[in-house]
Protein backbone atom coordinates (compact mmCIF):
# COMPACT_ATOMS: atom_id res chain seq x y z
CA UNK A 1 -62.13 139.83 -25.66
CA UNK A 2 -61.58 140.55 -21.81
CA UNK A 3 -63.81 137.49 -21.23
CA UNK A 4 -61.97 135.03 -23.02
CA UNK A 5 -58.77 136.20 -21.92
CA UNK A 6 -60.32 135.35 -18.40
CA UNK A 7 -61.47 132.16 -19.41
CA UNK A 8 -57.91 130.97 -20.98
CA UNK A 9 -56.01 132.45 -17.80
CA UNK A 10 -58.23 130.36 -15.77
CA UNK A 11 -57.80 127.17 -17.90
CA UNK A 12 -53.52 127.40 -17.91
CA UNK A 13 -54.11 128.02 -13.96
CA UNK A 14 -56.13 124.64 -14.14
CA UNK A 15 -53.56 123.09 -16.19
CA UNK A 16 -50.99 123.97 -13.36
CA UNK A 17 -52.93 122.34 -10.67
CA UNK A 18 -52.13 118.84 -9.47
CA UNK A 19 -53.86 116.38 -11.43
CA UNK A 20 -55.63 112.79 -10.33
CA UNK A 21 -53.26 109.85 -11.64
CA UNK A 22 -55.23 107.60 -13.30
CA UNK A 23 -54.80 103.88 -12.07
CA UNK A 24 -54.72 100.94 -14.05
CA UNK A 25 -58.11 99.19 -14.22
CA UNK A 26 -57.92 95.82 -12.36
CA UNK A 27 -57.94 92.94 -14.68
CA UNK A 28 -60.42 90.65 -14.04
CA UNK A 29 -59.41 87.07 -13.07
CA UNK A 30 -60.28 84.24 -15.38
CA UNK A 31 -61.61 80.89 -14.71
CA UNK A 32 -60.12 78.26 -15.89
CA UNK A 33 -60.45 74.95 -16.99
CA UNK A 34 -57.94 72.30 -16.76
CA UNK A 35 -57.46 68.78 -17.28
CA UNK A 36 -54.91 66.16 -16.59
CA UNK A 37 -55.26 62.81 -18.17
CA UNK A 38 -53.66 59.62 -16.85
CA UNK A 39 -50.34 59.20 -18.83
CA UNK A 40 -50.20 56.37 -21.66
CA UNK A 41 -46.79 56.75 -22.50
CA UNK A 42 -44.47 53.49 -21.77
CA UNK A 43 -43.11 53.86 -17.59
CA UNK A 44 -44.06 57.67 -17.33
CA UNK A 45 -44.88 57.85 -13.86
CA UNK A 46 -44.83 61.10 -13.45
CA UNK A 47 -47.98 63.75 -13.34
CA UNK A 48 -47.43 67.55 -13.72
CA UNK A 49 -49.50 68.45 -10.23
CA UNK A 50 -49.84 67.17 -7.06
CA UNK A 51 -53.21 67.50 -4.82
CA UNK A 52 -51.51 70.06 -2.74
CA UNK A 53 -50.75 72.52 -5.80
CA UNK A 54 -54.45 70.82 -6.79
CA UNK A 55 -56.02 72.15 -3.59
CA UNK A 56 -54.48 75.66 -4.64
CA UNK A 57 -55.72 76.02 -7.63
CA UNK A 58 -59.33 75.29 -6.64
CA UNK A 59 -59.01 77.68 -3.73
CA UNK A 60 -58.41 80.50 -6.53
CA UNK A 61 -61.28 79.63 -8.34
CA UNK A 62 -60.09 77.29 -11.17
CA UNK A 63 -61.74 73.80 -12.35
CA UNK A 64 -59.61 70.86 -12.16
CA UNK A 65 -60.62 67.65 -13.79
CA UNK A 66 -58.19 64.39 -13.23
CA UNK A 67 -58.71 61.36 -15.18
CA UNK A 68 -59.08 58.34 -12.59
CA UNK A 69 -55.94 56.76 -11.49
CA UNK A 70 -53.83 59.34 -13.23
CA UNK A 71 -51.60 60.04 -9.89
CA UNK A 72 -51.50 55.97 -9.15
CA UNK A 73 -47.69 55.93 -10.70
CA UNK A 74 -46.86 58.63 -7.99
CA UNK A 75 -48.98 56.91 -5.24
CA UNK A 76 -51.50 59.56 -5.10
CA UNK A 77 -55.35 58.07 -5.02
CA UNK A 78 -57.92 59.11 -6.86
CA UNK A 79 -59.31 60.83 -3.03
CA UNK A 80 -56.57 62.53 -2.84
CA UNK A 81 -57.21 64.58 -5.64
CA UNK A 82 -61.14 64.67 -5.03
CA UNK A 83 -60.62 65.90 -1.19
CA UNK A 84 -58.33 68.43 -2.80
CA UNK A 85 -61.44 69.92 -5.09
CA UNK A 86 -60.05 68.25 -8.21
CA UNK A 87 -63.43 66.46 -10.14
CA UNK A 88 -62.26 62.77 -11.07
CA UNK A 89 -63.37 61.83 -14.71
CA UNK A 90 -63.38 58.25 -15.76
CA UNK A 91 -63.00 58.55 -19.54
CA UNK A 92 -60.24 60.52 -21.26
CA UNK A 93 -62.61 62.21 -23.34
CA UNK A 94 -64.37 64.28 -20.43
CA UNK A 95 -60.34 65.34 -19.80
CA UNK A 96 -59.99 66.66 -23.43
CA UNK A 97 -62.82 68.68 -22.77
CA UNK A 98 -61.03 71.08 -20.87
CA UNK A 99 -59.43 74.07 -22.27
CA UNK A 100 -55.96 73.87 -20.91
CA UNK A 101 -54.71 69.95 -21.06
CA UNK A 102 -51.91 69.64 -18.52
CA UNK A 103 -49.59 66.81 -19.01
CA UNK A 104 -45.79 64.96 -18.56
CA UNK A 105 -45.58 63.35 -22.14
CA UNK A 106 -46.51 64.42 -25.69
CA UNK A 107 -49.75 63.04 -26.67
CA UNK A 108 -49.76 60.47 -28.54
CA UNK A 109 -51.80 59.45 -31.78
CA UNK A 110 -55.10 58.58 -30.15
CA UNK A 111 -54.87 61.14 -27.48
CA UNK A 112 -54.38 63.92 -30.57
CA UNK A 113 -57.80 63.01 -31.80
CA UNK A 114 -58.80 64.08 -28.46
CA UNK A 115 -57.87 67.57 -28.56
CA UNK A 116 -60.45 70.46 -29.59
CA UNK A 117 -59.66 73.59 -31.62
CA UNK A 118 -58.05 76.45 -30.08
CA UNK A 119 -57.13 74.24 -27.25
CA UNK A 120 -53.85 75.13 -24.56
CA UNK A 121 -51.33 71.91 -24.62
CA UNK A 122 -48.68 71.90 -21.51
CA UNK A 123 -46.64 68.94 -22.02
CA UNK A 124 -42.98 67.64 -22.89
CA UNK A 125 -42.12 68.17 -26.64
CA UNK A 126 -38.90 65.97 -27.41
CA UNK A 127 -38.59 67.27 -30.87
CA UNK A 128 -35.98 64.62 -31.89
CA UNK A 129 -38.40 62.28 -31.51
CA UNK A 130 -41.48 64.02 -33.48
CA UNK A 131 -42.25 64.19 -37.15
CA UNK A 132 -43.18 67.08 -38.80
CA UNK A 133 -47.30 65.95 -39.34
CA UNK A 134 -47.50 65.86 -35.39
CA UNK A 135 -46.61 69.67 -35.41
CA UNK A 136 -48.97 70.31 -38.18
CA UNK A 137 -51.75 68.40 -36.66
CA UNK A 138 -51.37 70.47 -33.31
CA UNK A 139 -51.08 73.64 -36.14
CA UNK A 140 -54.22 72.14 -37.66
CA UNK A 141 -56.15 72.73 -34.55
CA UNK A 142 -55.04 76.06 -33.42
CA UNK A 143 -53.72 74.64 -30.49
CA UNK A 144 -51.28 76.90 -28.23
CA UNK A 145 -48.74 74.77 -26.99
CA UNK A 146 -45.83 75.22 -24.15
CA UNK A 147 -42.73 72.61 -24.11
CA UNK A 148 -41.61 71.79 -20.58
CA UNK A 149 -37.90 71.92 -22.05
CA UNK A 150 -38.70 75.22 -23.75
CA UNK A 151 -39.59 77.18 -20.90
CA UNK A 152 -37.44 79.60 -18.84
CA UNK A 153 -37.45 81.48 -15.46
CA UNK A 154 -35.96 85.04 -14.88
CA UNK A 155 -32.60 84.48 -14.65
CA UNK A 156 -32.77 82.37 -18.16
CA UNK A 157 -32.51 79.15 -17.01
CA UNK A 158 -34.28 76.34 -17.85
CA UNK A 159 -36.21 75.63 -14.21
CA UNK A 160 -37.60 71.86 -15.77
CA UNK A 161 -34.66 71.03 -17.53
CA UNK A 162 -32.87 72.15 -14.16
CA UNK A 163 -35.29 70.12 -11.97
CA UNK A 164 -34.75 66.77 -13.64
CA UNK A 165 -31.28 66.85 -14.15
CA UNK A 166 -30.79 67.45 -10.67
CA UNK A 167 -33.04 64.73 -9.71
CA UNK A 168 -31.34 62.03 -12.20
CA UNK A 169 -27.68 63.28 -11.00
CA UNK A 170 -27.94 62.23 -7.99
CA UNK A 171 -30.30 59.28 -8.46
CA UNK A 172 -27.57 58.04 -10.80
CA UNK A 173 -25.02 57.59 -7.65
CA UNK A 174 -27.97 56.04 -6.14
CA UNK A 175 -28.55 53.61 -8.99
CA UNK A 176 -24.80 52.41 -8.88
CA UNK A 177 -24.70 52.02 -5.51
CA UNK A 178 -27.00 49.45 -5.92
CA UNK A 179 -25.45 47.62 -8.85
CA UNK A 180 -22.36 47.46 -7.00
CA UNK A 181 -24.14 45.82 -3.51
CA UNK A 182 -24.63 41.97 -3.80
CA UNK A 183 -29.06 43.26 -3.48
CA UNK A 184 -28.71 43.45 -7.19
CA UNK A 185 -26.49 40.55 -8.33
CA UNK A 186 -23.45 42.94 -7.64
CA UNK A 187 -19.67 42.14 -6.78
CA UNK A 188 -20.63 43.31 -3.36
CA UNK A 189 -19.09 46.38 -2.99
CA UNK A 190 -20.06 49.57 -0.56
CA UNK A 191 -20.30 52.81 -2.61
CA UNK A 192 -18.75 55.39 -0.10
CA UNK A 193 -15.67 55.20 1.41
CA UNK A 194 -15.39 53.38 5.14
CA UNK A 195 -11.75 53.68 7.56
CA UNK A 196 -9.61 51.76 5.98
CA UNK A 197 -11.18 50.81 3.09
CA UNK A 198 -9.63 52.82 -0.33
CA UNK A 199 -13.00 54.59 -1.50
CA UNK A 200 -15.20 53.63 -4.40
CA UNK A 201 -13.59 55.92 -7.27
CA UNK A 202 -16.09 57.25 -9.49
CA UNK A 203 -15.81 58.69 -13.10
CA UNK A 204 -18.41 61.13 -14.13
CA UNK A 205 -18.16 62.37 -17.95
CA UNK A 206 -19.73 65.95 -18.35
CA UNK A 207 -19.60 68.80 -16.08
CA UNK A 208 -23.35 70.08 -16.32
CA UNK A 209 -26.16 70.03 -14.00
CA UNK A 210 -26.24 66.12 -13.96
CA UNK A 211 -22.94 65.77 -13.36
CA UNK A 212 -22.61 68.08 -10.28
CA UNK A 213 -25.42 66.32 -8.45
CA UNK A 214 -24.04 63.25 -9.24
CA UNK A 215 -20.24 64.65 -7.65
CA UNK A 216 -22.43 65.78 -4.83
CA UNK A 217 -24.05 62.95 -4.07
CA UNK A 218 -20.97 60.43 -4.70
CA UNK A 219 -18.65 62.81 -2.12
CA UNK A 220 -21.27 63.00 0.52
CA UNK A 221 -21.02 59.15 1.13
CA UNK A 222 -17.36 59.68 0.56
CA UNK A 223 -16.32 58.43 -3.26
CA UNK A 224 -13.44 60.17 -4.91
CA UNK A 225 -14.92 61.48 -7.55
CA UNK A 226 -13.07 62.82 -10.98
CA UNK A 227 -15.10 64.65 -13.86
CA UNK A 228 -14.30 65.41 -17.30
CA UNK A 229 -15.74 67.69 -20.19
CA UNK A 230 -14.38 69.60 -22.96
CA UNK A 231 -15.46 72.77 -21.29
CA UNK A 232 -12.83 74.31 -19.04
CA UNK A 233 -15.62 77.05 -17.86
CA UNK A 234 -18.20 74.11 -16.82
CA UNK A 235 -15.37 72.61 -14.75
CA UNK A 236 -14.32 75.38 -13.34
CA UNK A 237 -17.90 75.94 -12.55
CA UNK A 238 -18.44 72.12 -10.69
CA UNK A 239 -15.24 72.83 -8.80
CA UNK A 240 -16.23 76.34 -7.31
CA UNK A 241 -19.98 75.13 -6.90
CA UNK A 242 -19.03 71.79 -5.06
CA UNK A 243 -16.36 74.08 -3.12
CA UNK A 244 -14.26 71.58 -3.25
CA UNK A 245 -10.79 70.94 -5.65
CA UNK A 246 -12.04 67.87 -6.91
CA UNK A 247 -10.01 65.79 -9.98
CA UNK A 248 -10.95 67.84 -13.40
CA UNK A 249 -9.53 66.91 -16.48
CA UNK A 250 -10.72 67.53 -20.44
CA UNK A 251 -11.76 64.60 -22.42
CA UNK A 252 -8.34 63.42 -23.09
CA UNK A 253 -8.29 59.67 -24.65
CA UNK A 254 -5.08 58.58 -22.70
CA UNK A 255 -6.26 60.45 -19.33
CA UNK A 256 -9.72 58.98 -19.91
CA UNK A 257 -8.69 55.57 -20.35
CA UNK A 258 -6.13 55.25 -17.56
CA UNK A 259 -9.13 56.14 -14.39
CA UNK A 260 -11.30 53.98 -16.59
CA UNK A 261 -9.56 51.58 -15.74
CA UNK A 262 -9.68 51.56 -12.04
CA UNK A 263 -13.18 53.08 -12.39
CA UNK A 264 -15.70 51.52 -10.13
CA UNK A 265 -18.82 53.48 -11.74
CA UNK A 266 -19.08 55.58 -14.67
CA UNK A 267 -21.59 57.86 -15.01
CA UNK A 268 -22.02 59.19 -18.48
CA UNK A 269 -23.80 63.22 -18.14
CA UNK A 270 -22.76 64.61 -21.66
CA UNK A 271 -25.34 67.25 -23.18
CA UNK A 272 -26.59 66.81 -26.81
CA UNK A 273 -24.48 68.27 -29.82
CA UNK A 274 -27.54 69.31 -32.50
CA UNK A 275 -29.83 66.72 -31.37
CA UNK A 276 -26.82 63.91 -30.61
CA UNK A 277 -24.71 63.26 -27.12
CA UNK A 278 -21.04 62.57 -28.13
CA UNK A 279 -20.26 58.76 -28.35
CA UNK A 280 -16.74 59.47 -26.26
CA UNK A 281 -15.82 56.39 -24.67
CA UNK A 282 -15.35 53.03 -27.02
CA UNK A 283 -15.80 49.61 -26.78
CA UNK A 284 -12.14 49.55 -26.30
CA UNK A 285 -12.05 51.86 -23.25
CA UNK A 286 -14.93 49.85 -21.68
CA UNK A 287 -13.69 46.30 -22.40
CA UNK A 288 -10.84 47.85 -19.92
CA UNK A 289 -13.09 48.42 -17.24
CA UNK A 290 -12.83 46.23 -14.15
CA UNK A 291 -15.29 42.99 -14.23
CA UNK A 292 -18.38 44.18 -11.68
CA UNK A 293 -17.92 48.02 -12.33
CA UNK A 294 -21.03 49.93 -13.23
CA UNK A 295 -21.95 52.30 -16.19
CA UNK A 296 -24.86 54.16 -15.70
CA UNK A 297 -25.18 56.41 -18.87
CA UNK A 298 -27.78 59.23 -17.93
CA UNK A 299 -27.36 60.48 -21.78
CA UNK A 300 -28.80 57.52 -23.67
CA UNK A 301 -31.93 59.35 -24.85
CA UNK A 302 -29.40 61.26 -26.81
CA UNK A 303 -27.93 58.57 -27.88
CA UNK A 304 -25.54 57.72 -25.15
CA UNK A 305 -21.89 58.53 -23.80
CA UNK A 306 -20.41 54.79 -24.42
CA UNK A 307 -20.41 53.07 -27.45
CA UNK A 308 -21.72 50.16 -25.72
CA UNK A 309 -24.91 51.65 -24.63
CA UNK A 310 -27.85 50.03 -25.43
CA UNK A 311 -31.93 51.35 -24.53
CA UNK A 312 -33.03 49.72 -21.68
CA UNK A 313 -36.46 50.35 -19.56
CA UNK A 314 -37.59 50.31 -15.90
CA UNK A 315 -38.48 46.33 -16.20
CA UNK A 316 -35.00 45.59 -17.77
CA UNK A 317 -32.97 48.60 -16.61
CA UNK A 318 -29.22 46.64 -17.00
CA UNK A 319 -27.32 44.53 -19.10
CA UNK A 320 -23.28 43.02 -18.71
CA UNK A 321 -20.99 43.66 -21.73
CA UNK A 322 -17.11 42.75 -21.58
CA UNK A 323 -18.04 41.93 -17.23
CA UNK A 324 -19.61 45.96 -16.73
CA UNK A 325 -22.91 46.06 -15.88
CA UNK A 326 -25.01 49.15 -18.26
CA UNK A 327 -27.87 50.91 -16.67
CA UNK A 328 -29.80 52.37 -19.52
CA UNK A 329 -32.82 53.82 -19.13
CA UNK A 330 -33.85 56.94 -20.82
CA UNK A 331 -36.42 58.17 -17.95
CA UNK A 332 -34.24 58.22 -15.15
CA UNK A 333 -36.88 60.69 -13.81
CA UNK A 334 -39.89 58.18 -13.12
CA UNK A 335 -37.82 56.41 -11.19
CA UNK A 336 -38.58 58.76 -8.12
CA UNK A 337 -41.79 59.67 -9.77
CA UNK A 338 -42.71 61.32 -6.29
CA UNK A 339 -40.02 63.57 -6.30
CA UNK A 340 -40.32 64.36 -10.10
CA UNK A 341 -43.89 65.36 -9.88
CA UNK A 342 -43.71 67.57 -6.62
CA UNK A 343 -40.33 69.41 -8.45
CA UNK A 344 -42.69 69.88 -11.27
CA UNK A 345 -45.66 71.21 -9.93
CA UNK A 346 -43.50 73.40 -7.83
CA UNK A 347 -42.76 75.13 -11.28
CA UNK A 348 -46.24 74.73 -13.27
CA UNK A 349 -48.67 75.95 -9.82
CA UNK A 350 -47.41 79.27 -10.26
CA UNK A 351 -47.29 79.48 -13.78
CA UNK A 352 -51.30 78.31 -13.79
CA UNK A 353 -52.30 81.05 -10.95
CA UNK A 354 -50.66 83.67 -13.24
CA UNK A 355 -52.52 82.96 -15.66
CA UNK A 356 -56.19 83.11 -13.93
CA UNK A 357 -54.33 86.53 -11.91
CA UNK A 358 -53.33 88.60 -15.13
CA UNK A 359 -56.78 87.66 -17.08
CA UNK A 360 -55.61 85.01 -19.25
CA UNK A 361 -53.03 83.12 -21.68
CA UNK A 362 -52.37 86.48 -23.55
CA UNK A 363 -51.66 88.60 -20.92
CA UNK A 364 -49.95 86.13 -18.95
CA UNK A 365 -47.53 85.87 -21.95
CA UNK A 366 -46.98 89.15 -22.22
CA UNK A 367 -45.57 90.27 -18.48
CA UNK A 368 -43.44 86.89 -18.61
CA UNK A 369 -40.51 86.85 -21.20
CA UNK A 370 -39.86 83.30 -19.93
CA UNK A 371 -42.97 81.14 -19.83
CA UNK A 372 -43.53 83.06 -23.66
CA UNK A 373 -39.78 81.20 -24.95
CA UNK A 374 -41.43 78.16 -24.14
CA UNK A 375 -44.55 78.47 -26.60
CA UNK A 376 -43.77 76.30 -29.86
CA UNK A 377 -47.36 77.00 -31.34
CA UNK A 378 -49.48 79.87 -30.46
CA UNK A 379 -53.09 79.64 -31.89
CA UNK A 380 -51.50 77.13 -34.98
CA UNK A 381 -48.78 79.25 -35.30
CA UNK A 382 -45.35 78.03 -35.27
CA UNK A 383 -43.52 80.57 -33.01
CA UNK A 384 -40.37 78.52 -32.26
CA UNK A 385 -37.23 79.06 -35.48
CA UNK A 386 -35.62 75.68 -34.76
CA UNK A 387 -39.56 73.31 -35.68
CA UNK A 388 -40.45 75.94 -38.30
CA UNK A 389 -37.18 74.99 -40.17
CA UNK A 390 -37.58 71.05 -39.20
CA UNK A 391 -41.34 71.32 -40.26
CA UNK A 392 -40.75 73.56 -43.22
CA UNK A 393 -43.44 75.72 -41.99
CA UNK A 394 -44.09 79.78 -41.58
CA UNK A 395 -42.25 81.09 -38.98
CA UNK A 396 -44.11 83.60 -36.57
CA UNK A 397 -42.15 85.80 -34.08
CA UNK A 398 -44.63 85.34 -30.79
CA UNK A 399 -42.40 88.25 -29.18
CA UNK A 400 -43.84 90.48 -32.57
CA UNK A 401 -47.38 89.25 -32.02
CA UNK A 402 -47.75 90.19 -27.71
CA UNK A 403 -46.19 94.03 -29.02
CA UNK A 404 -48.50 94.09 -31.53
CA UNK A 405 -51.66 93.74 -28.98
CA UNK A 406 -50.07 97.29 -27.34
């Protein structure tokens, strides 16, 4: 008995004694695999990595494989990518053999053929303009795919979304500043505002991202500039974030149509309502306009701001109704394709070293709230509430699924 009362004294005295912490096994980094066809979609000039973020990627031990001439929109050669490690394929088919297909547009018919089961799809969704059998032939496949617009950062933004709208704001301002020199067929006018000369007066409807790089850029060559939106927070927001008291007003008809009238450019920056931009300014308000002004309506892929707007494309980007000339074109973006691609690989380089860091997709998924929002299909799965109801397919709760690998 005296024995094992030694024996437990001596194991609650252990039990008192610091103990070794034990450390969290290192997770072992993962290859991987990714391809980036050449887009096929109609002016998409853009391409999700550049051969610096390229160069990166290699350097931490990850396989790149680039279609030939897939950076030629953004004037990046095929070298360019080869010097930066990338391997250049010249079929799409040796792309689509890669297990992570990186990419600006959705794929389209033929390219879906292409993909291989329990594949990773990165690309741009654009619900509004999907049916349901292209979600259930992704589902079909057990693909895992991310939407660009889907996607957040820490704060809960949306860092793509953010990207491009500050990129087509100001490019807008750019845009009418050339349909308002004589370059373009214009009445000849200087977008700015010059000694003596009354300044170009520029209505911008919406108060959003668009909108306040659009106010920014219009100021800096010195427009007067006057914004409207229903939201009395967003304006409030442009005013204190442009630190300047510019003209706000809410979407008033009678206020509206009166600096309509004087308007040089409009710009139209409305967000969509369920799928649809507002339709706020009528043929009416723009047969009003002066003869030469611009409209440059940033919200037609929404449907657009005026009820005059009409789809136009890179080729044919304007057309004159009632004397006001309409810039239309839905992918303001590829425009500066340059730009566009170097904002988004700025976002997607990190992303893609995560990934190979934490050990994979799963893991990755599971440390960042953010990135996980913008997965619409995980393994087949629809994990996103607003396609499941579209599709009329089982929902699954991708938050639910990571806790259940704990």
């Amino acid at each position: 008995m005296a024995a094992q009362g030694n024996i437990s004294r001596i194991a609650a005295s252990a039990m008192l004694q610091p103990q070794e912490s034990l450390l969290e096994v290192k997770k072992q980094q993962q290859h991987l695999f990714i391809g980036i066809p050449r887009e096929t979609s109609f002016q998409e000039n853009r391409i999700p990595l550049i051969p610096e973020s390229v160069a990166l990627l290699v350097n931490h031990g990850h396989e790149l494989v680039m279609e030939t001439g897939a950076g030629q929109t953004s004037n990046y050669q095929d070298s360019d990518y080869s010097e930066a490690g990338a391997r250049i394929a010249y079929s799409p088919e040796d792309v689509y053999k890669a297990d992570i297909i990186l990419k600006v547009a959705p794929p389209s018919a033929k390219e879906m053929e292409l993909l291989k089961t329990q594949q990773t799809l990165i690309s741009i969704l654009q619900m509004n303009m999907q049916n349901e059998r292209f979600i259930r032939n992704l589902s079909s496949r057990k693909i895992t795919a991310f939407a660009y617009e889907y996607i957040q950062d820490e704060s809960g933004r949306f860092p793509i979304i953010q990207a491009m709208s500050e990129i087509v704001g100001s490019s807008s301002i750019l845009i009418a500043a050339e349909y308002l020199s004589n370059t373009f067929s214009g009445i000849g006018e200087l977008l700015g505002g010059v000694a003596g000369i009354p300044p170009t007066r520029v209505v911008i409807i919406g108060a959003g991202t668009v909108a306040e790089f659009a106010a920014r850029a219009a100021l800096g060559l010195g427009a007067m500039v006057k914004v409207f939106d229903n939201s009395v927070y967003r304006l409030r927001r442009i005013q204190a974030n442009l630190g300047s008291r510019i003209f706000t007003s809410t979407l008033v008809p009678e206020t509206l149509m009166k600096e309509l009238k004087t308007a040089d450019v409009a710009i139209g920056a409305l967000r969509p309502v369920n799928g649809r931009t507002p339709c706020v300014i009528s043929e009416e308000m723009v047969s009003e306009m002066k003869s030469g002004s611009v409209i440059v309506d940033v919200s037609i892929d929404g449907g657009g701001v005026f009820a005059t707007s009409e789809v136009t494309n890179h080729s044919n980007p304007v057309f004159k109704k009632f004397g006001v000339i309409h810039y239309c074109v839905p992918n303001i973006a590829s425009r500066v394709s340059r730009t566009a691609s170097t904002a988004l690989s700025n976002i997607f380089t990190p992303i893609l070293t995560s990934i190979g860091d934490e050990g994979g997709i799963d893991d990755m998924l599971w440390k960042n709230p953010g990135v996980r929002k913008g997965v619409y299909l995980y393994k087949g799965a629809v994990t996103n509430r607003y396609i499941s109801e579209i599709c009329r397919t089982p929902f699954k709760d991708l938050d639910l699924i990571m806790s259940a690998r704990v």
